[in-house]
PDB file of N, CA and C in Angstrom:
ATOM      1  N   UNK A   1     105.688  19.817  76.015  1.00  0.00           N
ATOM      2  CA  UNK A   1     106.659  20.513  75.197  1.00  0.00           C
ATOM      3  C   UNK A   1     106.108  21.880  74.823  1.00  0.00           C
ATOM      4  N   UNK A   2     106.995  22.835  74.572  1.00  0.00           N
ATOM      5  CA  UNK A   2     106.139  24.320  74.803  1.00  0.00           C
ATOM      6  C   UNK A   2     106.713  24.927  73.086  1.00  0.00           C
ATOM      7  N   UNK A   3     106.589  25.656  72.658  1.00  0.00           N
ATOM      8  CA  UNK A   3     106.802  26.246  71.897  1.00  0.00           C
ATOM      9  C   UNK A   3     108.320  26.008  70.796  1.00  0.00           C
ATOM     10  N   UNK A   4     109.094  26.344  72.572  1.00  0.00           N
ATOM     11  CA  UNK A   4     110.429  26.214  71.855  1.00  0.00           C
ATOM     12  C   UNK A   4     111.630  25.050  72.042  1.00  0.00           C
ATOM     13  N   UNK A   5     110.404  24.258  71.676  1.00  0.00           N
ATOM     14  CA  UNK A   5     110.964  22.837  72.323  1.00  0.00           C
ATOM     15  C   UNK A   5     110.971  21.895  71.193  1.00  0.00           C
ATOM     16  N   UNK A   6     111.182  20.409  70.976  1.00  0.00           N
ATOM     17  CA  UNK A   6     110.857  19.452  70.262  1.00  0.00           C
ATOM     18  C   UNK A   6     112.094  19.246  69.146  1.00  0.00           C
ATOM     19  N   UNK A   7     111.686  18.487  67.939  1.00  0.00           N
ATOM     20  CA  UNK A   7     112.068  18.012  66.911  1.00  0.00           C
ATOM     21  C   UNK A   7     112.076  18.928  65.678  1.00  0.00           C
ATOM     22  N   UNK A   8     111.233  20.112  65.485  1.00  0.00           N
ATOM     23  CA  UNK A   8     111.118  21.183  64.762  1.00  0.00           C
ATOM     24  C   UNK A   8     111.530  22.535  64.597  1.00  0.00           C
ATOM     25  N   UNK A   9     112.296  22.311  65.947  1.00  0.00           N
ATOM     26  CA  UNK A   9     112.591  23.487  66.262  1.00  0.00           C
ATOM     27  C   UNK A   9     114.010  23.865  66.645  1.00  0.00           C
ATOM     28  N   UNK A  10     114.296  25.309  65.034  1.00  0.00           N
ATOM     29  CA  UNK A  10     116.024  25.312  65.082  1.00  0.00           C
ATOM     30  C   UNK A  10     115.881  26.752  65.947  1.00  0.00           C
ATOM     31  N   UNK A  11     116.817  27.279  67.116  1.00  0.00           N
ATOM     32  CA  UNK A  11     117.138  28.598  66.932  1.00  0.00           C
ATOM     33  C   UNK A  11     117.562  29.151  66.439  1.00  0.00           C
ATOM     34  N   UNK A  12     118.734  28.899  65.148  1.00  0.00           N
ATOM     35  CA  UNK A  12     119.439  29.638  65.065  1.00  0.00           C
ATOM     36  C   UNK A  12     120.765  29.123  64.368  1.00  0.00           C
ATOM     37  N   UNK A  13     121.306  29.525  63.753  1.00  0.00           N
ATOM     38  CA  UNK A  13     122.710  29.576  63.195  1.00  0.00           C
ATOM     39  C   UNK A  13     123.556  29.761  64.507  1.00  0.00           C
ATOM     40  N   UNK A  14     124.991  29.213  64.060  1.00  0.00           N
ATOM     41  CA  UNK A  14     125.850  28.679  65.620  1.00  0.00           C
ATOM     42  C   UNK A  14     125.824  30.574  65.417  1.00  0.00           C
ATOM     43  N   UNK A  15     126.997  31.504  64.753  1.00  0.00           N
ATOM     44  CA  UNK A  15     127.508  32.827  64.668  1.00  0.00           C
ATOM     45  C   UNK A  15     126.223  33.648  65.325  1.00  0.00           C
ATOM     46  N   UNK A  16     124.847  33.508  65.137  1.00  0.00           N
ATOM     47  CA  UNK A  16     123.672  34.309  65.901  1.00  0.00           C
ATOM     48  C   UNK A  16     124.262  34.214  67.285  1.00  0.00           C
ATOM     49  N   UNK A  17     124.150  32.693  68.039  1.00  0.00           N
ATOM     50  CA  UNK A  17     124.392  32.929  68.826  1.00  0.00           C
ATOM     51  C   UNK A  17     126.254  33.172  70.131  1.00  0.00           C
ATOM     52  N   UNK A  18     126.919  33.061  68.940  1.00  0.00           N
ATOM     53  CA  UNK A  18     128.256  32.750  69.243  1.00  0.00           C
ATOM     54  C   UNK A  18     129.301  34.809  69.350  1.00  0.00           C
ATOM     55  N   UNK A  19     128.117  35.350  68.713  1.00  0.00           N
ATOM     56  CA  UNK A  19     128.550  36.836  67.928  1.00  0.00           C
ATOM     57  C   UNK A  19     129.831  36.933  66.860  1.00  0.00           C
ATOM     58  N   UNK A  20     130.224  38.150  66.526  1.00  0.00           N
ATOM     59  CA  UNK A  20     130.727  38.264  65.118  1.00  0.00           C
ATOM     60  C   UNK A  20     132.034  37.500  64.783  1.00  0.00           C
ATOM     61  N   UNK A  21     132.805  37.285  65.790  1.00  0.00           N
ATOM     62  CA  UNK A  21     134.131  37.020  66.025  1.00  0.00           C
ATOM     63  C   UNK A  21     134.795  35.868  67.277  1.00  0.00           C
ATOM     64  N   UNK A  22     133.795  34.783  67.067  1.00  0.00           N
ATOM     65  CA  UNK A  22     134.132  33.700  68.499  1.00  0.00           C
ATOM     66  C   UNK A  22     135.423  32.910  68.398  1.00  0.00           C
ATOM     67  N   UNK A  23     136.341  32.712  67.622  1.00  0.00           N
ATOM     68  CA  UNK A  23     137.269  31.669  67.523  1.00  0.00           C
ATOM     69  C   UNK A  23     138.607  32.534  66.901  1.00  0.00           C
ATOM     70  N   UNK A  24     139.487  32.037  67.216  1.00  0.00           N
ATOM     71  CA  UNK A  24     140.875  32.354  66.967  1.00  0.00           C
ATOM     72  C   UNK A  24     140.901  32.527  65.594  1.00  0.00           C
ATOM     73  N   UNK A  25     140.193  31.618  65.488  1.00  0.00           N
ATOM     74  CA  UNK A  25     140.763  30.891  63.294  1.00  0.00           C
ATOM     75  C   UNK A  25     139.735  32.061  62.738  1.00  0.00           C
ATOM     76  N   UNK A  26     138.274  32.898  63.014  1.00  0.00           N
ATOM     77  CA  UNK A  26     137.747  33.368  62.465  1.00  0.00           C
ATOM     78  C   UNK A  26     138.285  35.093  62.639  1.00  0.00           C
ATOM     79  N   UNK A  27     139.307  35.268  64.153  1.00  0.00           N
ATOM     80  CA  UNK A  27     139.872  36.605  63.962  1.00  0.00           C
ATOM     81  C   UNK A  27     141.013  36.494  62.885  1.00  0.00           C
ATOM     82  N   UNK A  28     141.540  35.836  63.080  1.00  0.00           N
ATOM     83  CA  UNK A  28     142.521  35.572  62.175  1.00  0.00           C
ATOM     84  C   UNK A  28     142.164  35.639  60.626  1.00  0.00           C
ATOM     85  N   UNK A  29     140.997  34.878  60.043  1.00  0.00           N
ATOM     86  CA  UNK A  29     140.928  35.084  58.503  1.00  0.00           C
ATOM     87  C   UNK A  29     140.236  36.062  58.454  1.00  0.00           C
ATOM     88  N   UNK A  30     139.626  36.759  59.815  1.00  0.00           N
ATOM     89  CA  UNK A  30     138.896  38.318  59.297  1.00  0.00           C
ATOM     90  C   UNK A  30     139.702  39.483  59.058  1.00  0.00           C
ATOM     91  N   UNK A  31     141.231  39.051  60.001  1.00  0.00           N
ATOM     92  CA  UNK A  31     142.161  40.366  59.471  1.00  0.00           C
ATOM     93  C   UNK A  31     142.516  40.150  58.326  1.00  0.00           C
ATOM     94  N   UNK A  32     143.297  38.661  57.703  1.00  0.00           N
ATOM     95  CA  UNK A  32     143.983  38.362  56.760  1.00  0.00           C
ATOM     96  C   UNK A  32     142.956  38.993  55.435  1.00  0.00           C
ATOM     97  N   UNK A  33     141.730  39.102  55.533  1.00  0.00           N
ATOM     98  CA  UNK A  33     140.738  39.483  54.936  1.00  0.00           C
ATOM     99  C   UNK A  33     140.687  41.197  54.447  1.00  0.00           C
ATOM    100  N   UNK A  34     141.311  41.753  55.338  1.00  0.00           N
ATOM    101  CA  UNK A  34     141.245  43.397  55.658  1.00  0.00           C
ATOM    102  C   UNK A  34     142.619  43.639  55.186  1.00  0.00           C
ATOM    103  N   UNK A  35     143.572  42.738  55.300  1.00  0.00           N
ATOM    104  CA  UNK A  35     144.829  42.765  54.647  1.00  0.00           C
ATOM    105  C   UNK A  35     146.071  42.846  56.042  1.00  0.00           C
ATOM    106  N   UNK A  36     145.636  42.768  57.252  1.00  0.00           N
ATOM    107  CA  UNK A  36     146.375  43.075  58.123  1.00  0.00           C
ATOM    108  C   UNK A  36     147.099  41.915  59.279  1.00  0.00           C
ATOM    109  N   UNK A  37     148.262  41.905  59.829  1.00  0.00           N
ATOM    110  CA  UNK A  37     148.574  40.847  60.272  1.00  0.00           C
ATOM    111  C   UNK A  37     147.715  40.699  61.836  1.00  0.00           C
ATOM    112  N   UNK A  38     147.634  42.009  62.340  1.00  0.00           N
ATOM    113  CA  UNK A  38     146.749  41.826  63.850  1.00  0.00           C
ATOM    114  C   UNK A  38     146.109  43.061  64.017  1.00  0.00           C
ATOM    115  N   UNK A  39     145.479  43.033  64.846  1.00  0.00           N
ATOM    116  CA  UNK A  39     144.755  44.123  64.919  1.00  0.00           C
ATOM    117  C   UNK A  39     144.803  45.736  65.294  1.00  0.00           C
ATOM    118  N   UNK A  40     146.503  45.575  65.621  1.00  0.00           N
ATOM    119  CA  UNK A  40     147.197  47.096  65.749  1.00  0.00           C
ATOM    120  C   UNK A  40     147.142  47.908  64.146  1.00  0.00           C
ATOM    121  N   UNK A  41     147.840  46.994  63.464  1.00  0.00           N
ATOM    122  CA  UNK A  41     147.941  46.858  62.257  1.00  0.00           C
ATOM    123  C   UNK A  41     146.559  47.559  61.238  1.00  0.00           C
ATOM    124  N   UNK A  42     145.551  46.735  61.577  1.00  0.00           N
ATOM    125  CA  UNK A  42     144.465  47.024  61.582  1.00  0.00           C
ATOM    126  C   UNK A  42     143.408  48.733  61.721  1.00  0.00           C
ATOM    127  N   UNK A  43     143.887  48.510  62.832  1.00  0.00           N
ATOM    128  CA  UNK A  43     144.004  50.046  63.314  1.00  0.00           C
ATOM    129  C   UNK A  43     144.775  51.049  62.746  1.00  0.00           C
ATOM    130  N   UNK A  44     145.708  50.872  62.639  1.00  0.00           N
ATOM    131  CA  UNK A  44     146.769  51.986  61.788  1.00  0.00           C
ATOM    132  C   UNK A  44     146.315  51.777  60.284  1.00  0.00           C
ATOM    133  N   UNK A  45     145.845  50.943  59.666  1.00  0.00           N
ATOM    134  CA  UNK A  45     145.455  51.325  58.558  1.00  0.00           C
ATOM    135  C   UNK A  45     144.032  51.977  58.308  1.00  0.00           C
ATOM    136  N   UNK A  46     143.329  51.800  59.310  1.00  0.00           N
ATOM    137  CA  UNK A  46     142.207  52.930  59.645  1.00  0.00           C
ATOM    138  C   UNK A  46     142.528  54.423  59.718  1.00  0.00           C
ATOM    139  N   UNK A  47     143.322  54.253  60.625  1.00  0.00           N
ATOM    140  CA  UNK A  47     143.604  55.230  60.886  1.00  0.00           C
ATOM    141  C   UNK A  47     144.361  56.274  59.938  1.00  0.00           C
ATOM    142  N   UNK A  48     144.866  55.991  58.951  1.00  0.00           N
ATOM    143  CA  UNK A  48     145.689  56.222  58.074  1.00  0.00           C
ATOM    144  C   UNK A  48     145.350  56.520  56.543  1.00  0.00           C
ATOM    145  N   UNK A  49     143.925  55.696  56.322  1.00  0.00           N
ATOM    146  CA  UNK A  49     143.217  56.156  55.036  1.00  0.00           C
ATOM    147  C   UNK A  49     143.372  55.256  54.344  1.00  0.00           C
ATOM    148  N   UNK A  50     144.329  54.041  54.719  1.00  0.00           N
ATOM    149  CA  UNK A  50     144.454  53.165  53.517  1.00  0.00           C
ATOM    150  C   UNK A  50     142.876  51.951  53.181  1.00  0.00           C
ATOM    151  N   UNK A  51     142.780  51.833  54.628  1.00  0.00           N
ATOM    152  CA  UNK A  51     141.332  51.260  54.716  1.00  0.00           C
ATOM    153  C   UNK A  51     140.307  51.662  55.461  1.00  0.00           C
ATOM    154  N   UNK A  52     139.019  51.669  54.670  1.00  0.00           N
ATOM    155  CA  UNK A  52     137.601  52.118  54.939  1.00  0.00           C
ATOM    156  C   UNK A  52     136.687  51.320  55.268  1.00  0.00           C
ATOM    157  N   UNK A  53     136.017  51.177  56.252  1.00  0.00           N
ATOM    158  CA  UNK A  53     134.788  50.583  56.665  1.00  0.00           C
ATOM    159  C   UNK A  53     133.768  51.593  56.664  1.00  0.00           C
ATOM    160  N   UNK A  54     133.104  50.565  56.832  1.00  0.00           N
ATOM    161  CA  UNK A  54     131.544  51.209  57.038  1.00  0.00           C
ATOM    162  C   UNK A  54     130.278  50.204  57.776  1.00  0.00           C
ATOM    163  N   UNK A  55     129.622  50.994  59.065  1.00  0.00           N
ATOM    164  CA  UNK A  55     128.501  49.720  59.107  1.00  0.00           C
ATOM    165  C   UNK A  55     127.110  49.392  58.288  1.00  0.00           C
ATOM    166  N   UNK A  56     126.522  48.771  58.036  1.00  0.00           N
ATOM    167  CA  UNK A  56     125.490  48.519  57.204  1.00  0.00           C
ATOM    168  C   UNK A  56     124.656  47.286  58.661  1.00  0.00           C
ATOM    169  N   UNK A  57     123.750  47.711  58.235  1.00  0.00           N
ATOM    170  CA  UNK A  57     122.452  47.805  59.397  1.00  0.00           C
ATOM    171  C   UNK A  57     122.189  45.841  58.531  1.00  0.00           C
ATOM    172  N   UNK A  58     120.918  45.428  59.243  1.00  0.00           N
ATOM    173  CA  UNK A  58     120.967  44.005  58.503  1.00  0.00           C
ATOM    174  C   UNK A  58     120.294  44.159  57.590  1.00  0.00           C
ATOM    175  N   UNK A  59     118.787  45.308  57.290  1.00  0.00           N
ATOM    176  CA  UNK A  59     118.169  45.913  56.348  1.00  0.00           C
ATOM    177  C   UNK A  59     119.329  45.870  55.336  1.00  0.00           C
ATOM    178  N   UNK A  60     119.782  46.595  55.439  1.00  0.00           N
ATOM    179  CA  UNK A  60     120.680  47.030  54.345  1.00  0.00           C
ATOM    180  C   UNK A  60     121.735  45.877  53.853  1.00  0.00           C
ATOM    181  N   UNK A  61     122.168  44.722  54.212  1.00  0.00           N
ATOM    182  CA  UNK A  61     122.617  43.798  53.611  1.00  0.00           C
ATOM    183  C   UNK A  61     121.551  43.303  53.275  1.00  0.00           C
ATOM    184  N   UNK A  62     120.630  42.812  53.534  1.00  0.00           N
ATOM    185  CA  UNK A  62     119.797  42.443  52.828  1.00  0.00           C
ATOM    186  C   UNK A  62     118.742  42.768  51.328  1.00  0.00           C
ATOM    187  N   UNK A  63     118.833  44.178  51.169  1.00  0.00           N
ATOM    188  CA  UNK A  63     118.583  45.068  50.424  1.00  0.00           C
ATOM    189  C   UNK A  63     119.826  44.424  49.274  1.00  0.00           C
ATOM    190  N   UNK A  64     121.310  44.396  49.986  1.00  0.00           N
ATOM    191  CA  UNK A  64     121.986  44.584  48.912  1.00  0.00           C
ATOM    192  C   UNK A  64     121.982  42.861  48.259  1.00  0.00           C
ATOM    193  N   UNK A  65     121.932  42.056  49.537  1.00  0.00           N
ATOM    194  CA  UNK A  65     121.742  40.884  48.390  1.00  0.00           C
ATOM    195  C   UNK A  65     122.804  40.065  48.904  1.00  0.00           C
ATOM    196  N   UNK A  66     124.006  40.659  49.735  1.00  0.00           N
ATOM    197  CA  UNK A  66     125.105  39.957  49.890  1.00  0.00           C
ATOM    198  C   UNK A  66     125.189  39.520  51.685  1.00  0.00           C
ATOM    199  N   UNK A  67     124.990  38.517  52.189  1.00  0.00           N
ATOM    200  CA  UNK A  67     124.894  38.012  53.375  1.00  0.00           C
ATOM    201  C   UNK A  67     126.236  37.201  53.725  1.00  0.00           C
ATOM    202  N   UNK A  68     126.673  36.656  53.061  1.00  0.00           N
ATOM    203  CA  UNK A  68     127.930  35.752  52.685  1.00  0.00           C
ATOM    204  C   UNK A  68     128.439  35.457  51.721  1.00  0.00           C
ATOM    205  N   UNK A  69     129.927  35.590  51.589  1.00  0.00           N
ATOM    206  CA  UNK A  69     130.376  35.330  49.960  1.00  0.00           C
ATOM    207  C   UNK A  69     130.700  33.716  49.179  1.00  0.00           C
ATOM    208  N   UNK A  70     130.239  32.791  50.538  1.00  0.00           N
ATOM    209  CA  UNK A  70     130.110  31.740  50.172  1.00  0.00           C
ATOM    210  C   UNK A  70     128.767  31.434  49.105  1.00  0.00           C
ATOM    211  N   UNK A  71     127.522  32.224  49.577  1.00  0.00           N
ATOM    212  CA  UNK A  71     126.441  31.909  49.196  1.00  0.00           C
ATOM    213  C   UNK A  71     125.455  32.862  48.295  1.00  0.00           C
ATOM    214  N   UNK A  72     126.742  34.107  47.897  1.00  0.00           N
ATOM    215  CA  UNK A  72     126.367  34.775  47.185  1.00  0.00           C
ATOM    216  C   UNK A  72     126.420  34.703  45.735  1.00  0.00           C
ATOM    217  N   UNK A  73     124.925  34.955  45.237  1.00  0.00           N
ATOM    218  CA  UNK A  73     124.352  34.815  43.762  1.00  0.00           C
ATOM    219  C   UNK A  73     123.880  36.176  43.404  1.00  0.00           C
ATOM    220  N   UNK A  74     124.173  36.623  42.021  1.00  0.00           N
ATOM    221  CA  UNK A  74     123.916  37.669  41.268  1.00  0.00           C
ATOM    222  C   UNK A  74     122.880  37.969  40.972  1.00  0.00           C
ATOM    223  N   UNK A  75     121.624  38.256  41.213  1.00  0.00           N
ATOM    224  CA  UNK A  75     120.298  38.654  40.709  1.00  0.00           C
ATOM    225  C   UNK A  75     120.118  39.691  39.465  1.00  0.00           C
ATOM    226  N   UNK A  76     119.824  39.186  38.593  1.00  0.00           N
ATOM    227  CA  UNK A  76     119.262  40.283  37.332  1.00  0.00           C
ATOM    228  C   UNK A  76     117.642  40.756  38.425  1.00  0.00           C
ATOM    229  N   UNK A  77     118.018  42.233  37.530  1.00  0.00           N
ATOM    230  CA  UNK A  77     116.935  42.943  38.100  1.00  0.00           C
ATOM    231  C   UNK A  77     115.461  42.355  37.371  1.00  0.00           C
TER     232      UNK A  77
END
């Protein structure tokens, strides 16, 4: 058995290896999320000013503390 083998050994969260957006049900509650019915929609409100993104590097979620809003807790400084 070599390294990455055995009883001890996880790779990974399914989404690491699946990437940001693998399933119908997760595009779907990521627009409903952004406020949009599909992803034209989506687009035109980009495009338009009503909604803003931004990327944030993994440093930088991590910095901020927030990884998931299932599992997010408030830290006093």
């Amino acid at each position: 058995m070599g390294p990455s083998s055995g009883p001890g050994y996880h790779p990974g969260g399914r989404r690491q290896h699946q990437g940001a957006l693998p399933q119908r049900y997760d595009r779907k509650k990521f627009l409903q999320d952004l406020g949009a019915r599909d992803i034209s929609q989506a687009r035109s409100l980009l495009y338009s000013g009503s909604m803003k993104m931004e990327g944030r590097t993994q440093a930088a979620q991590h910095e901020g503390g927030v990884h998931d809003m299932l599992t997010f807790e408030k830290k006093p400084w």
